[in-house]
N, C-alpha and C. Protein backbone atom coordinates (compact mmCIF):
# COMPACT_ATOMS: atom_id res chain seq x y z
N UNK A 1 -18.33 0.35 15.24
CA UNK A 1 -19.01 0.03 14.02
C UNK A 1 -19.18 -1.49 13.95
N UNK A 2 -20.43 -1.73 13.81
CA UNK A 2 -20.73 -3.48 13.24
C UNK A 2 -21.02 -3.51 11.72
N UNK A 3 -20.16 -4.72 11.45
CA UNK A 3 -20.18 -5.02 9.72
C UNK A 3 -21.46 -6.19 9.84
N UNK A 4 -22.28 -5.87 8.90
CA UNK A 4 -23.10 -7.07 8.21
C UNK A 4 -22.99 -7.25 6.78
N UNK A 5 -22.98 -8.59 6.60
CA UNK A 5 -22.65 -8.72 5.17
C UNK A 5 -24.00 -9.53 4.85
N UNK A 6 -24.31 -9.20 3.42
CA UNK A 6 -25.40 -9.75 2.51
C UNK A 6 -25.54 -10.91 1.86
N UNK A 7 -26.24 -11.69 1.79
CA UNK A 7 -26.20 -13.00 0.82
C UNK A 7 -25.11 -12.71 -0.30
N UNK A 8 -25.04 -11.82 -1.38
CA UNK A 8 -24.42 -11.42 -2.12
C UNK A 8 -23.29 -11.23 -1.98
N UNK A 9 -22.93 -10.42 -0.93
CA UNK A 9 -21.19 -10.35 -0.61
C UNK A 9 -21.07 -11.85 0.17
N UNK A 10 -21.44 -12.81 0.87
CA UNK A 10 -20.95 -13.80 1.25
C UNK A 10 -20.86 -14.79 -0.05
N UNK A 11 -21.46 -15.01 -1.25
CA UNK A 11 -21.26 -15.96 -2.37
C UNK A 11 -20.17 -15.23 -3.16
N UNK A 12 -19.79 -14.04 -2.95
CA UNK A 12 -18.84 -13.27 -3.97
C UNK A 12 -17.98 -13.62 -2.84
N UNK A 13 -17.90 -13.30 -1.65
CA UNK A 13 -16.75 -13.66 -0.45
C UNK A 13 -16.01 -15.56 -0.81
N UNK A 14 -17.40 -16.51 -0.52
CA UNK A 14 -16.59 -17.66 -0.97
C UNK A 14 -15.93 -18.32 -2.32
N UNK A 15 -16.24 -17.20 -3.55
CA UNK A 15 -16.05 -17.00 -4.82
C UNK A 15 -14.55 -16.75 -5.14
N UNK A 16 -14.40 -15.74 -4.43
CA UNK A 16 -13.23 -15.52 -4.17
C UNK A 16 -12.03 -15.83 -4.20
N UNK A 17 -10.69 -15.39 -4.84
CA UNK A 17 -9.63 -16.80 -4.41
C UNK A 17 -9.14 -16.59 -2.99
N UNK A 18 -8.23 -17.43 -2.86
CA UNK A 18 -7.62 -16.88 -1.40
C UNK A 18 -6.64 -15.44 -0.96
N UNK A 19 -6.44 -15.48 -2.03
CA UNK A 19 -5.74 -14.09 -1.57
C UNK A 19 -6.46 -12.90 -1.91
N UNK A 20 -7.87 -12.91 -2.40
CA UNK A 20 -8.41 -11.78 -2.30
C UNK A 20 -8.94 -11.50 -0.80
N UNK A 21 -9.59 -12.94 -0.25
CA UNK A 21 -10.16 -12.92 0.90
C UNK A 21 -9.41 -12.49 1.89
N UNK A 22 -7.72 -13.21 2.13
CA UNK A 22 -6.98 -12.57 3.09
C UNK A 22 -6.55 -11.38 2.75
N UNK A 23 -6.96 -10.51 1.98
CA UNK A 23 -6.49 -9.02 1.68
C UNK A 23 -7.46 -8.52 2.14
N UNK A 24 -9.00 -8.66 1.93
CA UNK A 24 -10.17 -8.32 2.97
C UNK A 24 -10.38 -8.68 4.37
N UNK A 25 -9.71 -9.51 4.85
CA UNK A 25 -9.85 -9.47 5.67
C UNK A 25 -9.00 -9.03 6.69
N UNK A 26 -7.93 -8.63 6.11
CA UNK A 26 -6.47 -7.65 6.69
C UNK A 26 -7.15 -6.43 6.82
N UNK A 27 -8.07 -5.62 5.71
CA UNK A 27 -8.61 -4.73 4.82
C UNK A 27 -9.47 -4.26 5.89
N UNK A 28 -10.66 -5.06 6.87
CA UNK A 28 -11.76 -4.97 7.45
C UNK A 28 -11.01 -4.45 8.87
N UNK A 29 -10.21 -4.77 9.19
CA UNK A 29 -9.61 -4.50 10.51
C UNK A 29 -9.12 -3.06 10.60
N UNK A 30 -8.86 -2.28 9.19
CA UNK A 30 -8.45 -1.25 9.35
C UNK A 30 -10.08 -0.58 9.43
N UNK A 31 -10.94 -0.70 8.15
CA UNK A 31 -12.36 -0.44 8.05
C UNK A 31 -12.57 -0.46 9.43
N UNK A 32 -12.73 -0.80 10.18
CA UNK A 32 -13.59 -0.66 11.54
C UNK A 32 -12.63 -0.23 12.49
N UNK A 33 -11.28 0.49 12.32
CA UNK A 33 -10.81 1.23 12.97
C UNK A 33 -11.09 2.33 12.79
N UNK A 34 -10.93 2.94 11.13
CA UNK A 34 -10.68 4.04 10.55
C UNK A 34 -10.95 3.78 9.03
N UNK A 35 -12.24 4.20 8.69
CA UNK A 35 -12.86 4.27 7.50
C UNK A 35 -11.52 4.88 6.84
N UNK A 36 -11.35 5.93 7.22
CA UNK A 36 -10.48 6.63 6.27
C UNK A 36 -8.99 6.85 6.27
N UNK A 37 -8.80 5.07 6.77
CA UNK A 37 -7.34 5.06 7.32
C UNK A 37 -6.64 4.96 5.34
N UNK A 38 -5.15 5.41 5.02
CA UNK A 38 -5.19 6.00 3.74
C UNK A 38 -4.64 4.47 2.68
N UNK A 39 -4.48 3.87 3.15
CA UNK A 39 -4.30 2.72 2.26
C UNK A 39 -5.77 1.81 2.17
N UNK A 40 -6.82 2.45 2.69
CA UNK A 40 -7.94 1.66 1.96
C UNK A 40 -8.66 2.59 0.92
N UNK A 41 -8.53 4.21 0.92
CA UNK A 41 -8.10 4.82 -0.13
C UNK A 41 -10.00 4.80 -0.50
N UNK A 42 -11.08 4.89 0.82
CA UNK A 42 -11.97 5.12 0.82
C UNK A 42 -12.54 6.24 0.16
N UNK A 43 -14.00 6.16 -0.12
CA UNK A 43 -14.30 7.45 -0.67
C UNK A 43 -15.94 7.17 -0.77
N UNK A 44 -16.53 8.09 -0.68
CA UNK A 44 -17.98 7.91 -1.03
C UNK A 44 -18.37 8.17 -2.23
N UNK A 45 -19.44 7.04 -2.50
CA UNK A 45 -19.97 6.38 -3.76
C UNK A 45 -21.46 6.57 -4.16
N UNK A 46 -22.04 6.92 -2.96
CA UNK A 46 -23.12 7.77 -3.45
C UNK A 46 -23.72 8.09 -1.56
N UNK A 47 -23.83 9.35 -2.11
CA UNK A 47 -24.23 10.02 -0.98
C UNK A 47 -25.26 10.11 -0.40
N UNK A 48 -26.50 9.85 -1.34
CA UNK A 48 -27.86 9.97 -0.95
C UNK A 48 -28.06 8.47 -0.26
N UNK A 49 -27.47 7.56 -0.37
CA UNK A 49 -27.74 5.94 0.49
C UNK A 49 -26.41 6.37 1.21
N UNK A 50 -25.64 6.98 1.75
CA UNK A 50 -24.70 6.74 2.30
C UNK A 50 -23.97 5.41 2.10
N UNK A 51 -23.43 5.07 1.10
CA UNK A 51 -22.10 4.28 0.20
C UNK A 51 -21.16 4.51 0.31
N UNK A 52 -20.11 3.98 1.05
CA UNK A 52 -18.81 4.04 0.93
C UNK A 52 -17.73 2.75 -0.14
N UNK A 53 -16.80 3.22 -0.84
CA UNK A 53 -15.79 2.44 -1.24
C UNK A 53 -15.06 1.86 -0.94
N UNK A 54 -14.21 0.92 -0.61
CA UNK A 54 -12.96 1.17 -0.39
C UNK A 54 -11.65 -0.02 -0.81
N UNK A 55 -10.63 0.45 -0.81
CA UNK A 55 -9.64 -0.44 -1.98
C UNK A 55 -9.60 -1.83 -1.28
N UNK A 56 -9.67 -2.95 -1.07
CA UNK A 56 -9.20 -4.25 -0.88
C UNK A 56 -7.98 -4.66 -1.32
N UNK A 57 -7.51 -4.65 -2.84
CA UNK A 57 -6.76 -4.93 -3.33
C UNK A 57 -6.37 -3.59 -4.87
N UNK A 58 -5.56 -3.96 -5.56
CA UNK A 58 -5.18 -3.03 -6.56
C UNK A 58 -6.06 -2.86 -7.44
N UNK A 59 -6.64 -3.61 -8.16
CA UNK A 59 -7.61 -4.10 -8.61
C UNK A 59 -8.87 -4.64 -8.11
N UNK A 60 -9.53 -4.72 -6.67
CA UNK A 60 -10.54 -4.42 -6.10
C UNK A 60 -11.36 -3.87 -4.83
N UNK A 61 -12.16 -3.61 -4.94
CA UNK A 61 -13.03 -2.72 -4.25
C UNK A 61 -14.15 -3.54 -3.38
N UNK A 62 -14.48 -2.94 -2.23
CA UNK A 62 -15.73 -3.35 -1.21
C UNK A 62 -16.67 -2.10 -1.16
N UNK A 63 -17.63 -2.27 -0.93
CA UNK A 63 -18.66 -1.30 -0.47
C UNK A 63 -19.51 -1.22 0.60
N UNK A 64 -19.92 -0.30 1.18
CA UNK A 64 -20.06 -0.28 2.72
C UNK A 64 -21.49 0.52 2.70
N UNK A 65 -21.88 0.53 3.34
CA UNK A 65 -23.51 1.52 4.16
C UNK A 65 -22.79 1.82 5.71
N UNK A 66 -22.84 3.28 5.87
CA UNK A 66 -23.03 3.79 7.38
C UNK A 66 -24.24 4.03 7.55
N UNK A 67 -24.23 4.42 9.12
CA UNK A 67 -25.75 4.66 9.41
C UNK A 67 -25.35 5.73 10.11
């Protein structure tokens, strides 16, 4: 799987504090092992665009497109 990220997630990425970013980016390593490895606690978000969720932190969330 290749990640691309959007204008939008890169200004929300450098927005960010630091410890949200190093929790995503701990976060992404599992994502591209195993979408549905159970501590990212994934789930689909809308099915008709193929949207996925998944936890970053306790309090936040990333969103994904498969193809």
């Amino acid at each position: 799987m290749r990640l691309f990220y959007t204008d939008r997630f890169l200004k929300s990425y450098e927005q960010a504090p630091a410890a949200i970013q190093a929790a995503f980016d701990r976060r992404v390593h599992l994502l591209l092992a195993n979408l549905r490895h159970p501590s990212l606690r994934s789930k689909k978000y809308d099915e008709a665009r193929g949207i996925w969720q998944a936890r970053v932190t306790y309090d936040s969330r990333s969103s994904a497109t498969t193809n």
